[in-house]
C-alpha atoms as a PDB file:
ATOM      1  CA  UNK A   1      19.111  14.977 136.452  1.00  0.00           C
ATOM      2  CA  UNK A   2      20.742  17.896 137.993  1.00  0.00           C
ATOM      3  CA  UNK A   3      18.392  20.877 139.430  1.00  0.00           C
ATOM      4  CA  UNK A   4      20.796  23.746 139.079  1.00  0.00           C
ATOM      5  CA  UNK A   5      20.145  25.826 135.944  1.00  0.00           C
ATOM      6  CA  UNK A   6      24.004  26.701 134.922  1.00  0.00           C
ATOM      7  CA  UNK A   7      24.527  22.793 135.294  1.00  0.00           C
ATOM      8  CA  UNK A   8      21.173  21.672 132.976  1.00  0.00           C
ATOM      9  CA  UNK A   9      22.208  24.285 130.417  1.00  0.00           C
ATOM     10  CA  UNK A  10      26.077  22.792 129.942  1.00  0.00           C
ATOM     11  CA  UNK A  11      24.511  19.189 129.749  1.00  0.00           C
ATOM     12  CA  UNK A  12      21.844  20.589 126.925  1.00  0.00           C
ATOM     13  CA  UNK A  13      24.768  21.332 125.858  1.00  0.00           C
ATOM     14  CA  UNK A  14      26.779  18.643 125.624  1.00  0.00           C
ATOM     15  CA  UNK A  15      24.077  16.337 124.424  1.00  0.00           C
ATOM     16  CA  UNK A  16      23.451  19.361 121.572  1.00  0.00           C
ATOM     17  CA  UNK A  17      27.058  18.749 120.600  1.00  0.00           C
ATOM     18  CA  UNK A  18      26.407  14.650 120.530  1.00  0.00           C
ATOM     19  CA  UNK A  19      23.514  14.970 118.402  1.00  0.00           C
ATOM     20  CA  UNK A  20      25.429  17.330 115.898  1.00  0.00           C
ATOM     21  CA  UNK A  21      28.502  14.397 115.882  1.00  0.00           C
ATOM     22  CA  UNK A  22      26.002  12.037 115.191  1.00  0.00           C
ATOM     23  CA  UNK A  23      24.626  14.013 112.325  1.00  0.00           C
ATOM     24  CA  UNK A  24      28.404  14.967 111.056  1.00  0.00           C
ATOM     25  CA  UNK A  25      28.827  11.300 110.873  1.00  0.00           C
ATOM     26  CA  UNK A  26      26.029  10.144 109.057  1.00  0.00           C
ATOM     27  CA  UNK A  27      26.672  12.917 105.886  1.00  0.00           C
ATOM     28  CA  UNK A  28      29.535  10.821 105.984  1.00  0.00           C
ATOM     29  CA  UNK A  29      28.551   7.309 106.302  1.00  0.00           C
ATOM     30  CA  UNK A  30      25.645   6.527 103.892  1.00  0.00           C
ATOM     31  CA  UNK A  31      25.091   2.787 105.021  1.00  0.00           C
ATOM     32  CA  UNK A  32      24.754   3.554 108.521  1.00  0.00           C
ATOM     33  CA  UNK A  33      22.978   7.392 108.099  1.00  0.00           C
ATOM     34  CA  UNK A  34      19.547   5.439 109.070  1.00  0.00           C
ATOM     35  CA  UNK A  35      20.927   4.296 112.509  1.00  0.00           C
ATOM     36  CA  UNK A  36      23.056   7.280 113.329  1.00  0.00           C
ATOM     37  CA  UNK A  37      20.269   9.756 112.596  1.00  0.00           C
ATOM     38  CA  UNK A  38      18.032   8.002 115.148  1.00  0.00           C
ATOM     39  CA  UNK A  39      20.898   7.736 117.795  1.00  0.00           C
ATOM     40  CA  UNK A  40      20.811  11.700 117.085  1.00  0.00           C
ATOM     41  CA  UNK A  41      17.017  12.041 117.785  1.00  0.00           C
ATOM     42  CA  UNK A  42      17.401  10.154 120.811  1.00  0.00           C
ATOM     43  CA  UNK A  43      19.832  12.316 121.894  1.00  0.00           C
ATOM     44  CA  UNK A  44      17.948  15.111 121.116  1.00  0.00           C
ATOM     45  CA  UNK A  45      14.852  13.861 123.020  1.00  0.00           C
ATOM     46  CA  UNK A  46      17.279  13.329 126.137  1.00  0.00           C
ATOM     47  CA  UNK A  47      18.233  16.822 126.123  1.00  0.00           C
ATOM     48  CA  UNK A  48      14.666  17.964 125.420  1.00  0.00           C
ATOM     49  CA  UNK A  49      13.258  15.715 128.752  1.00  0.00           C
ATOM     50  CA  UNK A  50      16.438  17.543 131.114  1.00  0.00           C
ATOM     51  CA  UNK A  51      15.017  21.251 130.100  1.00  0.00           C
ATOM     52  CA  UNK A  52      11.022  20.192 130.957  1.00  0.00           C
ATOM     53  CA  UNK A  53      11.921  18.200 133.922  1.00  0.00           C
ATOM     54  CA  UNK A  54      13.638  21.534 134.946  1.00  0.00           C
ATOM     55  CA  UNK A  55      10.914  23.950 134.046  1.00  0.00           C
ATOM     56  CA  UNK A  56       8.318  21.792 135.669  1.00  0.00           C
ATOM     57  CA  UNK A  57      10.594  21.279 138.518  1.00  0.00           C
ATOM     58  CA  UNK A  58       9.421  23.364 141.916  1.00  0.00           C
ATOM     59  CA  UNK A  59      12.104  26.359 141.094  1.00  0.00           C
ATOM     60  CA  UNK A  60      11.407  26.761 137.443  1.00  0.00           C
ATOM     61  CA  UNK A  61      10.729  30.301 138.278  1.00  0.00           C
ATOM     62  CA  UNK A  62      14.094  31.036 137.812  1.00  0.00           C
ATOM     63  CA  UNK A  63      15.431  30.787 134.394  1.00  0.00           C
ATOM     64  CA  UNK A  64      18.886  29.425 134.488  1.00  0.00           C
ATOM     65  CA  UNK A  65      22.221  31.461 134.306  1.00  0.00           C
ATOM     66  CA  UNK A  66      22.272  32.854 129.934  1.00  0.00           C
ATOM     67  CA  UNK A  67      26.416  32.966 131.186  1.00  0.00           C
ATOM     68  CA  UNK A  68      27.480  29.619 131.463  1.00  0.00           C
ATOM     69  CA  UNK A  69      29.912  29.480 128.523  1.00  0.00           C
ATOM     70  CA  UNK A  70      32.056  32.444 130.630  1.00  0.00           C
ATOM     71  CA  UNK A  71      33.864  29.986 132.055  1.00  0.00           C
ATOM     72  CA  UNK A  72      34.424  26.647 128.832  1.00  0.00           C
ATOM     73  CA  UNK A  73      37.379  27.184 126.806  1.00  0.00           C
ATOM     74  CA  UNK A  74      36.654  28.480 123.343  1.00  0.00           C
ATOM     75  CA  UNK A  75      36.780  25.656 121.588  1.00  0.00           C
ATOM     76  CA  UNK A  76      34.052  24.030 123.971  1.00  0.00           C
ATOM     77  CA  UNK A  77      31.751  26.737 123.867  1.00  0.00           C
ATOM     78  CA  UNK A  78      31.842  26.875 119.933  1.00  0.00           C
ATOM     79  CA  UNK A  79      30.766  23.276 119.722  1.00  0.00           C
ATOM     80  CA  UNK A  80      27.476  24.281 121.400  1.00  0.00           C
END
């Protein structure tokens, strides 16, 4: 897990956006909502366990950088 704080908020990020595909695609798929729905917890958990193991880290005194999507395209940094 990385330890900078710009670089744990863009993978929150990105596993934020998996777990909201996941969702998408259970409202569409009705047989498989069960499964996909869990995948999306999982998910969830993941990004959950990368913000405490950086708060609890040695440097959690520092919160991380609130500018991170400065630099994504727009498109990216809607998705979040």
């Amino acid at each position: 897990m990385a330890t900078d704080g710009t670089a744990v908020l863009q993978n929150v990020r990105r596993y934020r956006a998996i777990v909201s595909l996941y969702r998408q695609a259970a409202a569409f798929r009705p047989a498989q909502s069960w499964s996909l729905l869990r995948q999306a917890e999982e998910w969830e958990q993941i990004a959950l366990m990368e913000l405490e193991a950086y708060y609890s880290g040695p440097d959690h005194d520092q919160p991380p950088q609130a500018n991170f999507y400065a630099d994504a395209p727009w498109p990216v940094a809607i998705a979040a």
